[in-house]
N, C-alpha and C. Protein backbone atom coordinates (compact mmCIF):
# COMPACT_ATOMS: atom_id res chain seq x y z
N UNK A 1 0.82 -1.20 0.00
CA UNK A 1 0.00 0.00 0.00
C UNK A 1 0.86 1.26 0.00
N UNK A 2 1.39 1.13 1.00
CA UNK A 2 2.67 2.43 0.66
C UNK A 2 3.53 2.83 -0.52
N UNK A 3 3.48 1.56 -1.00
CA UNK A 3 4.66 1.95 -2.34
C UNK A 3 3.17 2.43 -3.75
N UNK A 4 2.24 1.92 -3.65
CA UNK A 4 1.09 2.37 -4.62
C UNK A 4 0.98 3.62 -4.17
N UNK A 5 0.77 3.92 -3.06
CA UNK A 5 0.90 5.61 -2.28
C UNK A 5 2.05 6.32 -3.05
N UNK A 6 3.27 5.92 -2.77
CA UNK A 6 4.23 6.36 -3.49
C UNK A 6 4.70 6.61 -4.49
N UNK A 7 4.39 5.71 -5.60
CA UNK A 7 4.35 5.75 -7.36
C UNK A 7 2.97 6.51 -7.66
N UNK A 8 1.67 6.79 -7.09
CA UNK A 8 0.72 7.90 -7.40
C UNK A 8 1.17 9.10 -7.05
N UNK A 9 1.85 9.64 -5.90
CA UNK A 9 2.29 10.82 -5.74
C UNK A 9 3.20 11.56 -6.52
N UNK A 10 4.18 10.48 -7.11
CA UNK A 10 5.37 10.70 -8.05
C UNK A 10 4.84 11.02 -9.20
N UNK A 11 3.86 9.73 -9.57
CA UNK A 11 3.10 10.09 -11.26
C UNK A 11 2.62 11.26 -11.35
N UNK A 12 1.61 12.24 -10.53
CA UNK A 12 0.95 12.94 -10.78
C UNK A 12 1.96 14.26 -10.30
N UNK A 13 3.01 14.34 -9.53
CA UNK A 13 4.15 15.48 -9.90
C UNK A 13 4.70 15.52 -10.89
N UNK A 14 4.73 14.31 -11.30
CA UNK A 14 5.28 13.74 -13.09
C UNK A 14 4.37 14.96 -13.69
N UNK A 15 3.44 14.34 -13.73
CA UNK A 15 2.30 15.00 -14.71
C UNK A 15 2.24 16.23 -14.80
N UNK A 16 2.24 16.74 -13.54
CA UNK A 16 1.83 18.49 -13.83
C UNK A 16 3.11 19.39 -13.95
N UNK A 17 4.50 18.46 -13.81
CA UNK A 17 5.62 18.90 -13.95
C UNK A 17 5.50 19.23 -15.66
N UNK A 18 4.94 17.85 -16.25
CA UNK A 18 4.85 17.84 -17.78
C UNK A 18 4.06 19.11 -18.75
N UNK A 19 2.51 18.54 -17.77
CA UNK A 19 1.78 19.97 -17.93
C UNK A 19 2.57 21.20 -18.13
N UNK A 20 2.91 21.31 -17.52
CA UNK A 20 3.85 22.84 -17.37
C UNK A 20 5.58 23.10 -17.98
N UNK A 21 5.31 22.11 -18.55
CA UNK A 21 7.19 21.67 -19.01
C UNK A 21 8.34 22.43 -18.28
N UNK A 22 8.18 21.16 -17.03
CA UNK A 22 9.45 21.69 -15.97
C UNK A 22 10.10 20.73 -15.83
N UNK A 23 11.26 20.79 -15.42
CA UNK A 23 11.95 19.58 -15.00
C UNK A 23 12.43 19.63 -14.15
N UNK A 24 12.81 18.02 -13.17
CA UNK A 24 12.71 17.67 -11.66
C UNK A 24 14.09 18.65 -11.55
N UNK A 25 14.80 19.05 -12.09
CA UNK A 25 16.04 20.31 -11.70
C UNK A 25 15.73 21.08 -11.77
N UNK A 26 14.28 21.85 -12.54
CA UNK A 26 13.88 22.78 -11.77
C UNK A 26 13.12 23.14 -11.11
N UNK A 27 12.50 21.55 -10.42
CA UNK A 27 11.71 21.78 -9.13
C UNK A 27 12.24 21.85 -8.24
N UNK A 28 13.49 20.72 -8.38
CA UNK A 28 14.40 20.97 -6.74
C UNK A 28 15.02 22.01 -6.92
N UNK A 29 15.63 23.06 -7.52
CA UNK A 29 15.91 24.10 -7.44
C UNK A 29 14.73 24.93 -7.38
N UNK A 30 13.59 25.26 -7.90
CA UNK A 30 12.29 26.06 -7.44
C UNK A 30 12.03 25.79 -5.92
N UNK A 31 12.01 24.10 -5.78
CA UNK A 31 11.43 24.26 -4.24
C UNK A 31 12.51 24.13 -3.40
N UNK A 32 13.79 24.70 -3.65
CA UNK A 32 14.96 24.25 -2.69
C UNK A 32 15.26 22.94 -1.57
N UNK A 33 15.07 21.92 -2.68
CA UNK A 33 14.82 20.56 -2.33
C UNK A 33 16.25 19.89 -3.11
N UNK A 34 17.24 19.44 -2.51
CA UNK A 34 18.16 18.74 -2.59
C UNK A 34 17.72 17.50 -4.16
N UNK A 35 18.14 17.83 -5.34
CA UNK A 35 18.13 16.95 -6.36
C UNK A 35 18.32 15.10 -5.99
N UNK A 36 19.25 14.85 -5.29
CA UNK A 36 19.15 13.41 -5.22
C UNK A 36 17.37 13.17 -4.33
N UNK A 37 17.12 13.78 -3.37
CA UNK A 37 15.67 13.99 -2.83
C UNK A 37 15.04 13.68 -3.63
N UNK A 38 14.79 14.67 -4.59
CA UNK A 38 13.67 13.93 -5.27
C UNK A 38 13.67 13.24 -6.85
N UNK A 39 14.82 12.68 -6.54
CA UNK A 39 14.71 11.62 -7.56
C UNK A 39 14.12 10.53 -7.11
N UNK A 40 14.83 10.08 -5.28
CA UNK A 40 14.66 9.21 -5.06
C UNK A 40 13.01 9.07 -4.70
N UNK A 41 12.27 10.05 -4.51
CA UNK A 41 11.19 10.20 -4.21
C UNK A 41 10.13 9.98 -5.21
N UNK A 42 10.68 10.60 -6.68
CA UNK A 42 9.84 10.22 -8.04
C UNK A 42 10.31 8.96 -8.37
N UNK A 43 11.59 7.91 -8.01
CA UNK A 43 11.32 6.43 -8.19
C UNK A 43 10.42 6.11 -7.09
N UNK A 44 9.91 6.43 -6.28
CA UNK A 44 9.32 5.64 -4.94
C UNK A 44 9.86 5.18 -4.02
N UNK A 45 11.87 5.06 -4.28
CA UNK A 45 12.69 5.17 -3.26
C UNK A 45 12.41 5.74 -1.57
N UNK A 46 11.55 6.67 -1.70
CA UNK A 46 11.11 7.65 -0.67
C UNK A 46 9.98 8.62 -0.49
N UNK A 47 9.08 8.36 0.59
CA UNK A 47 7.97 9.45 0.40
C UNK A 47 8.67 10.63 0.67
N UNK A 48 8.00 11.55 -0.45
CA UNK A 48 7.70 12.49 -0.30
C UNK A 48 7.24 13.59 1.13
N UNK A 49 7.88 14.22 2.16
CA UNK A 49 7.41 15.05 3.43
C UNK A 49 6.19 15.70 2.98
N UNK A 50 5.24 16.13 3.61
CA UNK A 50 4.25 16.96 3.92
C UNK A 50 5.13 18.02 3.15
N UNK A 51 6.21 18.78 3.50
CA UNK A 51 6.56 19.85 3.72
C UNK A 51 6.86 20.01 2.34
N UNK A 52 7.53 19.19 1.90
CA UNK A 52 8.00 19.20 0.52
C UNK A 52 6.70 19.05 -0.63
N UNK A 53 6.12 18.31 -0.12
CA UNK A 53 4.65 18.52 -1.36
C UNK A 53 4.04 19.74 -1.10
N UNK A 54 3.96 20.84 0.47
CA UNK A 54 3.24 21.43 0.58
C UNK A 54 3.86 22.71 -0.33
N UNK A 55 5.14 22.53 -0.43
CA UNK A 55 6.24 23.04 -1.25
C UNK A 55 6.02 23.42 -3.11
N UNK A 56 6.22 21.91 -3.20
CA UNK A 56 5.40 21.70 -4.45
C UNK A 56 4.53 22.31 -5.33
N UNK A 57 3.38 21.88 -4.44
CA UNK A 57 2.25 22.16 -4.97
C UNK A 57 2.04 23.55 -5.06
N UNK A 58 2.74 24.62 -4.07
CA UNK A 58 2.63 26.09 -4.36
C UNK A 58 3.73 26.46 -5.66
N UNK A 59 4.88 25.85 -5.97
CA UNK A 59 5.59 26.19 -6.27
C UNK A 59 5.06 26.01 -8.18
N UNK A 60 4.29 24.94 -8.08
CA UNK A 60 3.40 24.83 -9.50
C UNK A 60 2.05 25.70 -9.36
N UNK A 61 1.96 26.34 -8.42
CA UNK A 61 0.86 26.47 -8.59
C UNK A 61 -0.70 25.85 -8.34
N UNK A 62 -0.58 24.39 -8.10
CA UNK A 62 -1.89 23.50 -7.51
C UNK A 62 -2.42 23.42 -6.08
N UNK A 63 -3.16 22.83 -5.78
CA UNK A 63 -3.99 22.60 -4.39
C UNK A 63 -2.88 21.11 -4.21
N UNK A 64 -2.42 21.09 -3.04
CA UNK A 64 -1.30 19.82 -2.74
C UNK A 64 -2.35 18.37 -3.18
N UNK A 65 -3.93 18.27 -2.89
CA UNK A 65 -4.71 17.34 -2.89
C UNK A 65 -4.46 16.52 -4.15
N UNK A 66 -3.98 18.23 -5.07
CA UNK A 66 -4.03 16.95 -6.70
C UNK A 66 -3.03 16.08 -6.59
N UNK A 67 -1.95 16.20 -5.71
CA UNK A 67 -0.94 15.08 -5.63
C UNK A 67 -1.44 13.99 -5.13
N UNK A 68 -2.54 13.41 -4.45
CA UNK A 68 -2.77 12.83 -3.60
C UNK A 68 -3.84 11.49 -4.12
N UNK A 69 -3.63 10.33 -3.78
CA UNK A 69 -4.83 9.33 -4.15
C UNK A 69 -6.52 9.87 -3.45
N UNK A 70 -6.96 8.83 -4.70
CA UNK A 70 -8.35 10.43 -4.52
C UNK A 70 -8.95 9.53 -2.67
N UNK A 71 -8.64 8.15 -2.81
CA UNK A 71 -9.22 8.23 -1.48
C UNK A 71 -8.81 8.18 -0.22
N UNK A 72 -7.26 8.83 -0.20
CA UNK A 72 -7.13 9.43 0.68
C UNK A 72 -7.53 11.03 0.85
N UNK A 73 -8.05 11.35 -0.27
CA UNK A 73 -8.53 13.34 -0.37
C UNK A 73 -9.93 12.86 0.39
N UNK A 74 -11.04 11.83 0.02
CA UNK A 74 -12.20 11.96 0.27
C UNK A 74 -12.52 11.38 1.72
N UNK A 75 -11.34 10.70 2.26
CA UNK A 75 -11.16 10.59 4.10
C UNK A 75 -11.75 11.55 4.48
């Protein structure tokens, strides 16, 4: 369950990274997030912190939720 947690959170930073044609060097440099971080985090190597998605998601621009499996949003 955790690692399906983990490869959805990654895919859908994937995605809106794409949406927006950015790349993970210039998210960890946008969100001043250490590059090996989140590599290992977009293989599933590692969740993702609160802090760092809450990061994220401002730093694109989204509500952090869109990162999120929908049924953990509808908990």
């Amino acid at each position: 369950m955790e690692s399906d947690v983990r490869a959805t959170v990654a895919g859908e930073v994937r995605a809106e990274l794409a949406r927006q044609s950015k790349s993970l060097r210039e998210l960890a440099e946008g969100v001043g997030i250490n590059r090996e971080t989140v590599r290992l985090a977009m293989r599933g190597d590692r969740s993702f912190r609160i802090e760092e998605l809450t990061a994220i998601a401002a730093w694109l621009g989204v509500p952090v939720t869109q990162f999120l499996p929908a049924e953990a949003v509808a908990s």
